[in-house]
Structure formats: C-alpha cells, structure tokens
PDB file of N, CA and C in Angstrom:
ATOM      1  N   UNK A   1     190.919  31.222 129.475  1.00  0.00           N
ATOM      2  CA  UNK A   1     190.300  31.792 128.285  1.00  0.00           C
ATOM      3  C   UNK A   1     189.626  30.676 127.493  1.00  0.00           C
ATOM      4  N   UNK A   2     188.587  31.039 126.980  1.00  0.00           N
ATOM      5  CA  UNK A   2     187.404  30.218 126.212  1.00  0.00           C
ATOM      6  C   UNK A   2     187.030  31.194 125.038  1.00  0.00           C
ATOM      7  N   UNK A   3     186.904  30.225 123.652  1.00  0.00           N
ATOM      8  CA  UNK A   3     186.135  30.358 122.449  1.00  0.00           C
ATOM      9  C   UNK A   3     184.789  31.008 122.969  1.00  0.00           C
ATOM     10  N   UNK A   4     183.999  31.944 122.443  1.00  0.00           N
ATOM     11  CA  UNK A   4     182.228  32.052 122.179  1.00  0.00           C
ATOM     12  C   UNK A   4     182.200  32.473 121.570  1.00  0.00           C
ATOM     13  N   UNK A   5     181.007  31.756 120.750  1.00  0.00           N
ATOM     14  CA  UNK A   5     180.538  31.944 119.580  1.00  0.00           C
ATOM     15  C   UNK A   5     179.149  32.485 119.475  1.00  0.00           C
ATOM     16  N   UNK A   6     178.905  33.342 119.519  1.00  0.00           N
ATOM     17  CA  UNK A   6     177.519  33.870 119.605  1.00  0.00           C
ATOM     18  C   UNK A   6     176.873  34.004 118.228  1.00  0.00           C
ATOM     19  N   UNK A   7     175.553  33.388 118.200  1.00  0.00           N
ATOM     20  CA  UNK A   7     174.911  33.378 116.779  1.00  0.00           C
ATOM     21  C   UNK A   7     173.972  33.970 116.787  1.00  0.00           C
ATOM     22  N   UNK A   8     173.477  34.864 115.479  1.00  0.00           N
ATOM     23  CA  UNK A   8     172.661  35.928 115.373  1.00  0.00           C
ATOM     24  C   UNK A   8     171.140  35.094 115.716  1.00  0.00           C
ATOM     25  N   UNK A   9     170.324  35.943 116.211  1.00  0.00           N
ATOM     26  CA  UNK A   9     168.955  35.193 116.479  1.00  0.00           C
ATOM     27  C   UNK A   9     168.444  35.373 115.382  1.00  0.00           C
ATOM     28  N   UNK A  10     167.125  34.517 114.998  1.00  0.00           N
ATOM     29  CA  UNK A  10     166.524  34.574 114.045  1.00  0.00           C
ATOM     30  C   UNK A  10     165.102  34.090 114.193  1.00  0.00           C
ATOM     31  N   UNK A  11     164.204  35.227 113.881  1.00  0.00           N
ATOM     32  CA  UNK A  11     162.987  34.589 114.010  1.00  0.00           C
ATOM     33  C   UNK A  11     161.827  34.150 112.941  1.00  0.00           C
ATOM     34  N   UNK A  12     161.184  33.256 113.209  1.00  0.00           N
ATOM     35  CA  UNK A  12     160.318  32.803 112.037  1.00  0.00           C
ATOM     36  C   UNK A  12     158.710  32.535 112.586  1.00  0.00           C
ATOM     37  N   UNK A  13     158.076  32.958 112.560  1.00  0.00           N
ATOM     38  CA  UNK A  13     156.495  33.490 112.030  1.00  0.00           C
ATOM     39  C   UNK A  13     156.026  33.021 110.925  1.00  0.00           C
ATOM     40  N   UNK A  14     155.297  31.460 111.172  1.00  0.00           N
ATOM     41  CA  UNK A  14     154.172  30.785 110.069  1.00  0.00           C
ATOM     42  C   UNK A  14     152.888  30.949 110.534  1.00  0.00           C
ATOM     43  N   UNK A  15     152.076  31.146 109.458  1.00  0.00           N
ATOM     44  CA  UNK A  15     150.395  31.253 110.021  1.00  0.00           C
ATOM     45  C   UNK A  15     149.859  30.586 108.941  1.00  0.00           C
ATOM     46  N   UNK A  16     148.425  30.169 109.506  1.00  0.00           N
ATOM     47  CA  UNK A  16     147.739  29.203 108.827  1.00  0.00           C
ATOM     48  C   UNK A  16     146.134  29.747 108.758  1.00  0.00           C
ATOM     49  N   UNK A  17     145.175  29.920 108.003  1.00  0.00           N
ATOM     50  CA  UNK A  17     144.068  30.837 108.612  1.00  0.00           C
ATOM     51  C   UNK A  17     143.051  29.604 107.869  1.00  0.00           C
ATOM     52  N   UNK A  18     141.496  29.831 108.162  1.00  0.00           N
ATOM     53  CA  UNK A  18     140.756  29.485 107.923  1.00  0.00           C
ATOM     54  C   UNK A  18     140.079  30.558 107.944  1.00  0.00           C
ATOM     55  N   UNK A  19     139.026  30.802 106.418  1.00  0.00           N
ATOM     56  CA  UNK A  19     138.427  32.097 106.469  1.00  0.00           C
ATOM     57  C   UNK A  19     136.720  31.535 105.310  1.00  0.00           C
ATOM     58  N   UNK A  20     136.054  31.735 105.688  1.00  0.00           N
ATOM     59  CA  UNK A  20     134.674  30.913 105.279  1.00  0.00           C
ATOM     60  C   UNK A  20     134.180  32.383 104.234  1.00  0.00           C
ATOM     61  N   UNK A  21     134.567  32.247 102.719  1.00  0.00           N
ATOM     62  CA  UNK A  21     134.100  33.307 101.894  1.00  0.00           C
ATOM     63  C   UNK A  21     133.070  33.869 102.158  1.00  0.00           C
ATOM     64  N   UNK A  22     131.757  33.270 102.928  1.00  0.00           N
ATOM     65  CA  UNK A  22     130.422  33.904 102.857  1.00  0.00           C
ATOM     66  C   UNK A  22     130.845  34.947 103.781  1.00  0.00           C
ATOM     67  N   UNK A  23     131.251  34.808 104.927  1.00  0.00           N
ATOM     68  CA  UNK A  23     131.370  35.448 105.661  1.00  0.00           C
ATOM     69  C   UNK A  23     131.916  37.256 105.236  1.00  0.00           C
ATOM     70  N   UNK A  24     132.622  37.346 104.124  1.00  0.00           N
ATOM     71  CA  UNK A  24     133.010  38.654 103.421  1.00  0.00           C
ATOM     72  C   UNK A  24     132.211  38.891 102.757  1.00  0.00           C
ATOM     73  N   UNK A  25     130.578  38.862 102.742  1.00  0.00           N
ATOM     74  CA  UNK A  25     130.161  39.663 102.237  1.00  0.00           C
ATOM     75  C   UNK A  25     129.947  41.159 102.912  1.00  0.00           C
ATOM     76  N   UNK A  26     129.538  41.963 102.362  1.00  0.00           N
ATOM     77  CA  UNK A  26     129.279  43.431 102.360  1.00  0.00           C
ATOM     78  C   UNK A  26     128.555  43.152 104.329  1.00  0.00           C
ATOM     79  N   UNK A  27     128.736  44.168 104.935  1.00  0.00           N
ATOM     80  CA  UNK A  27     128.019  43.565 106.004  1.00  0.00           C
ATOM     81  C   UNK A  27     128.081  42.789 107.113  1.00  0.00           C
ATOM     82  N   UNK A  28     128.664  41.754 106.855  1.00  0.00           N
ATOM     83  CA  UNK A  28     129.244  40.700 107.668  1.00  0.00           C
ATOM     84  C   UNK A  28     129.917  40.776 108.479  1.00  0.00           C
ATOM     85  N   UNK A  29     130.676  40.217 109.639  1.00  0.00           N
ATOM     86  CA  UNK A  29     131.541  40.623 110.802  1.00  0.00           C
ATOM     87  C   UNK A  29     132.223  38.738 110.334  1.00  0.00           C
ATOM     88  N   UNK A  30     133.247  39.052 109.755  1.00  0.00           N
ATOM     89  CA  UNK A  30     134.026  37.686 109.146  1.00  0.00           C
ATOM     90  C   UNK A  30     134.329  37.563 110.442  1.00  0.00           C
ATOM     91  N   UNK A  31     134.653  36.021 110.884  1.00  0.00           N
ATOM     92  CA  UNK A  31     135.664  35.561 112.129  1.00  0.00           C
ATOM     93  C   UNK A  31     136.807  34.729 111.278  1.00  0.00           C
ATOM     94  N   UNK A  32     138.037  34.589 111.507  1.00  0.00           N
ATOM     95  CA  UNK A  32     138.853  34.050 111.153  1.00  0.00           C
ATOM     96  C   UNK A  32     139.746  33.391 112.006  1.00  0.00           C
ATOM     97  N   UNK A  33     139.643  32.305 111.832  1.00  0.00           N
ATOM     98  CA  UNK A  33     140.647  31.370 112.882  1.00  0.00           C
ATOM     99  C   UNK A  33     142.068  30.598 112.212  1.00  0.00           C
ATOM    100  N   UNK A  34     143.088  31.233 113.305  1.00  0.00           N
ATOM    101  CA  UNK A  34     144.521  31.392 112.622  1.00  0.00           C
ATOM    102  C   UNK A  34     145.051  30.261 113.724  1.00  0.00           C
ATOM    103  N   UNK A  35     146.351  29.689 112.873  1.00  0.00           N
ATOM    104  CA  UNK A  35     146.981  28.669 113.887  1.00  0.00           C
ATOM    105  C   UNK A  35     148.736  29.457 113.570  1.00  0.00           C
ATOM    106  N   UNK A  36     149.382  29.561 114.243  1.00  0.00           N
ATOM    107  CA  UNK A  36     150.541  30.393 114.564  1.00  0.00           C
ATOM    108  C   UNK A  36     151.513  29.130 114.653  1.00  0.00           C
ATOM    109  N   UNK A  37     153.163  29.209 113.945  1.00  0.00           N
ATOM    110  CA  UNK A  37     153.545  28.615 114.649  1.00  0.00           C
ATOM    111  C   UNK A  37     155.118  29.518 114.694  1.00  0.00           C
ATOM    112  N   UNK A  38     155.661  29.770 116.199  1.00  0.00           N
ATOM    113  CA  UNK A  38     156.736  30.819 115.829  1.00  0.00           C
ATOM    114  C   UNK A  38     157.890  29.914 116.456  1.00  0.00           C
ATOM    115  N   UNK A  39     159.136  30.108 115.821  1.00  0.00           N
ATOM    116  CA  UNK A  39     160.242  29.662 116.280  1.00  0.00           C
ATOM    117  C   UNK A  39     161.554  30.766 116.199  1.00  0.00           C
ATOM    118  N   UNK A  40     162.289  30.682 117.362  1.00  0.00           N
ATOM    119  CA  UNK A  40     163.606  31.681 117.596  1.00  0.00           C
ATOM    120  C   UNK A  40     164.669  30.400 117.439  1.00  0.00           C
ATOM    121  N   UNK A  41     165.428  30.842 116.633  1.00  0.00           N
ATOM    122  CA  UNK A  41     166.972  29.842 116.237  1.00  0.00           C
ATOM    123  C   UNK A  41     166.379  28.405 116.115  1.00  0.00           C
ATOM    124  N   UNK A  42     165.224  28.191 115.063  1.00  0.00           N
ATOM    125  CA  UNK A  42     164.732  27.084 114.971  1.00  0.00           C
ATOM    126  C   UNK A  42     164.109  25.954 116.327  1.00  0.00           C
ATOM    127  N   UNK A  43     163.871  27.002 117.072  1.00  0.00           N
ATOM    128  CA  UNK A  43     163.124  26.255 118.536  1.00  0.00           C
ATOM    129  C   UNK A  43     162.229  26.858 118.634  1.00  0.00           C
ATOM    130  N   UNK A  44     160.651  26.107 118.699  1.00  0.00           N
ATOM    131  CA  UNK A  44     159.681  26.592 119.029  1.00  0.00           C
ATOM    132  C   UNK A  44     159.339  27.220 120.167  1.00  0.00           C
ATOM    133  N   UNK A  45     158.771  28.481 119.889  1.00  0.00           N
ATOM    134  CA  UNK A  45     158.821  29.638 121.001  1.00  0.00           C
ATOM    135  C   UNK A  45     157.161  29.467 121.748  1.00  0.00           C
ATOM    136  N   UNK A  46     156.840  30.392 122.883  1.00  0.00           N
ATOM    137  CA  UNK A  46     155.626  30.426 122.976  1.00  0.00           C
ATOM    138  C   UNK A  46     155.205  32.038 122.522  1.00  0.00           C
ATOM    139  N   UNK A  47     154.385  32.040 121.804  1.00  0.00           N
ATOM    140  CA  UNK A  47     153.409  32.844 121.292  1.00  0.00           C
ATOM    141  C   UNK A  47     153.367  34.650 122.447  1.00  0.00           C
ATOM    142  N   UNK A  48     153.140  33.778 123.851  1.00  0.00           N
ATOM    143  CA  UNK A  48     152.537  35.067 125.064  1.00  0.00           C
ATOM    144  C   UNK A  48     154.223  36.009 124.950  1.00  0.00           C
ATOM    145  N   UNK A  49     155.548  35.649 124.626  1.00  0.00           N
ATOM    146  CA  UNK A  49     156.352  36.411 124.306  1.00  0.00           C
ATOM    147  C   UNK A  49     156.207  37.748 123.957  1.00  0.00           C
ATOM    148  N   UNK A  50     155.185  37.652 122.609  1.00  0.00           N
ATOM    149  CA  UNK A  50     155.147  38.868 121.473  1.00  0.00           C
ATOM    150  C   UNK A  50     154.808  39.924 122.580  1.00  0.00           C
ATOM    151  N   UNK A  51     155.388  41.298 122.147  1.00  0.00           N
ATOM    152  CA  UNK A  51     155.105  42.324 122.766  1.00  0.00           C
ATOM    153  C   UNK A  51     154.755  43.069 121.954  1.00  0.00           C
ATOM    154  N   UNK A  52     153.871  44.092 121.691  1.00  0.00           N
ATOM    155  CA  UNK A  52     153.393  45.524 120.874  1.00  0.00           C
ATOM    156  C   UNK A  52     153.033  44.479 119.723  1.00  0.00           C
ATOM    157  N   UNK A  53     152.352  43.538 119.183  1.00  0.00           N
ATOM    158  CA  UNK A  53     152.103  43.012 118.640  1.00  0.00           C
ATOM    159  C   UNK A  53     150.910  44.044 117.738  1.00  0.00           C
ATOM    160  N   UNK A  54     151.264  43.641 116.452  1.00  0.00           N
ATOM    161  CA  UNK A  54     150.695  44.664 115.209  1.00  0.00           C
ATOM    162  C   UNK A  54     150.167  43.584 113.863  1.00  0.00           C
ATOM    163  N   UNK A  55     148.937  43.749 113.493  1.00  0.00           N
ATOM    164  CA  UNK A  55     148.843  42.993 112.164  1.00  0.00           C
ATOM    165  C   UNK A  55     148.206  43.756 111.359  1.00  0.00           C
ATOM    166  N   UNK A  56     148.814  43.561 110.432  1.00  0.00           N
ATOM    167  CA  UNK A  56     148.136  44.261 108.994  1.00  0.00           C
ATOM    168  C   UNK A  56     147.469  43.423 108.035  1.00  0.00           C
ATOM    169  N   UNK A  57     146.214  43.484 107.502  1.00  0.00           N
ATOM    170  CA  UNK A  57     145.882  42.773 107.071  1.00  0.00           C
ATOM    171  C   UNK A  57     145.389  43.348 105.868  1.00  0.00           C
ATOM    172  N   UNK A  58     145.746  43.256 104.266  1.00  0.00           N
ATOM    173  CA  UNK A  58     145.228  43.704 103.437  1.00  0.00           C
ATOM    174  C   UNK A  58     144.326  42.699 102.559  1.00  0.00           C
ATOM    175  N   UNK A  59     143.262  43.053 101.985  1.00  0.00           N
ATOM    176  CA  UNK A  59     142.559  42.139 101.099  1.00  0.00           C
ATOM    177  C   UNK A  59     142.055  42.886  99.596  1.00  0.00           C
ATOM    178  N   UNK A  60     142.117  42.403  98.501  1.00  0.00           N
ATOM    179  CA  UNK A  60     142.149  43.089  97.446  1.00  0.00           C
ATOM    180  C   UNK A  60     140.074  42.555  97.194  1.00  0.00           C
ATOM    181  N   UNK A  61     139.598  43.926  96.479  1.00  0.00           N
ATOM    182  CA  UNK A  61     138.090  43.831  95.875  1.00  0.00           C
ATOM    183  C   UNK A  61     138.565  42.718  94.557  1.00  0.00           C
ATOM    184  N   UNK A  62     137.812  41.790  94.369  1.00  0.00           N
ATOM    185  CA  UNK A  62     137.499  40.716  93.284  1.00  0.00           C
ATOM    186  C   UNK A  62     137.553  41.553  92.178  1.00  0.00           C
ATOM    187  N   UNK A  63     136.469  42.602  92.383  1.00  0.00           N
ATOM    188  CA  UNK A  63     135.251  43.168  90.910  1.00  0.00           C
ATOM    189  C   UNK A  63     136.340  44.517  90.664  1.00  0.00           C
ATOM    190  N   UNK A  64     137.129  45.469  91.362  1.00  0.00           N
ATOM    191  CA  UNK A  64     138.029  46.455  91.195  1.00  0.00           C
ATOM    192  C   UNK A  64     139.477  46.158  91.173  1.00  0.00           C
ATOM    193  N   UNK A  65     140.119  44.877  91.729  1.00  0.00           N
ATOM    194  CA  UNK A  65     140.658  44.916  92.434  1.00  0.00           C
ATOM    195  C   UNK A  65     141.490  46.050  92.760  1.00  0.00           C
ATOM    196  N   UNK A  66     141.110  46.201  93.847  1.00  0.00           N
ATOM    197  CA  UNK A  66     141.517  47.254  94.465  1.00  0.00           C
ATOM    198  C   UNK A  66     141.775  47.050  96.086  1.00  0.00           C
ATOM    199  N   UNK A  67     143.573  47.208  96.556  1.00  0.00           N
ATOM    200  CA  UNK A  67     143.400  46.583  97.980  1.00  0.00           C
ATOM    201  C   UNK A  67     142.985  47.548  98.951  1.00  0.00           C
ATOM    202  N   UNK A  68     142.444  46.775  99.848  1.00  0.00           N
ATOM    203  CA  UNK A  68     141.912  47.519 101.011  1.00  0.00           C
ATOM    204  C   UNK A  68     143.144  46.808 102.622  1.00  0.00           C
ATOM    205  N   UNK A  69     143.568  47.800 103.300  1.00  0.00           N
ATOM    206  CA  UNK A  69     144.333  47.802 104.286  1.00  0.00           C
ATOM    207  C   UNK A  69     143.980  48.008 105.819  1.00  0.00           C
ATOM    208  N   UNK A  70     143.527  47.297 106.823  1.00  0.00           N
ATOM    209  CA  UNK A  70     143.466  47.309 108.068  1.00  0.00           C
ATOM    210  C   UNK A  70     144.182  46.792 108.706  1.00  0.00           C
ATOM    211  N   UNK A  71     144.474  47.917 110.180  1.00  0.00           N
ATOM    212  CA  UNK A  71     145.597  46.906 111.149  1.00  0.00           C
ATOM    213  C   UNK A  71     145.161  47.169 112.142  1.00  0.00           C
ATOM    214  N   UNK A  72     145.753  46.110 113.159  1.00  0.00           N
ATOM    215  CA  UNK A  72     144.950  46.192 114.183  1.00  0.00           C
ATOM    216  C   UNK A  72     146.499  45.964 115.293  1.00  0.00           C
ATOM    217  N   UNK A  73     146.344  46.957 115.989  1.00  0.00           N
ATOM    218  CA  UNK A  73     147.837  47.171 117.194  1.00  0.00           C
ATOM    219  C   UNK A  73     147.302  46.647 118.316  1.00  0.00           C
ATOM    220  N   UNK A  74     148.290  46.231 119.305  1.00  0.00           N
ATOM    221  CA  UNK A  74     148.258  45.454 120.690  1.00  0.00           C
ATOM    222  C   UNK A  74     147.452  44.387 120.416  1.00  0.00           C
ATOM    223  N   UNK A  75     147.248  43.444 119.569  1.00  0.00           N
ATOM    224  CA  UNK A  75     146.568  42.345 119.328  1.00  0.00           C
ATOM    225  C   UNK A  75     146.836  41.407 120.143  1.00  0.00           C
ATOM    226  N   UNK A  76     145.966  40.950 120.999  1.00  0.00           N
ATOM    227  CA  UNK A  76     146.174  40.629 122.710  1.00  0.00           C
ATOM    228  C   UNK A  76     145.790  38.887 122.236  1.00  0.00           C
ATOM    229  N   UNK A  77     146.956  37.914 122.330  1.00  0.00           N
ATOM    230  CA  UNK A  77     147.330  36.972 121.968  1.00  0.00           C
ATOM    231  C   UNK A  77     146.734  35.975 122.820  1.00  0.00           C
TER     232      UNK A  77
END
C-alpha cells in the first residue's frame, strides 16, 4: 500500500493581442494578431490540445457606448 495524492488540474489561458485602431473603422475587415500562452498545473501546454474551441469577443461603441458581441465556434487553432 502507497499514499496518492491526486491534485485538482488547473488551467490558465493568457492572451496578448495587437489590434491597429484604423483598422475598426465602419467597413473595415480588422486583422488581429494574438499571442496565447496556456498552462495545465503551471506547465506549459500546447495550444493544438483545445477542442470545441469558442471565442467571444465583445467591443463597446466609443460615441454610445454600447457593447457589441461576436463569437466565433470551432476556431481552428
């Protein structure tokens, strides 16, 4: 017989974006380039893991503010 100690997993999801204001104007097709960094029990994971991957992305109007909400499902990594 042996001790185990099993510890709850835990995951952590940092992102970093670069987003060029002109690009949101009215019209525009913004590109945004994101740097990810994910770790399970404080060990960096690889990314191709994620499964059913979902992002929501809300951005509020300046002049109303008023937020606006898009998501985008199976976001193919």
């Amino acid at each position: 017989m042996a001790d185990f100690n099993r510890l709850t997993e835990t995951y952590d999801l940092k992102c970093s974006y670069i987003l060029h204001p002109e690009s949101l104007l009215m019209g525009n097709e913004a590109k945004i380039l994101i740097k990810t960094h994910l770790t399970v029990n404080d060990r960096p994971c690889d990314l191709k893991l994620l499964k059913n991957t979902k992002i929501k992305l809300t951005t509020t109007s300046f002049i109303d503010n008023i937020p606006v909400t898009k998501t985008f499902e199976n976001f193919e990594i």
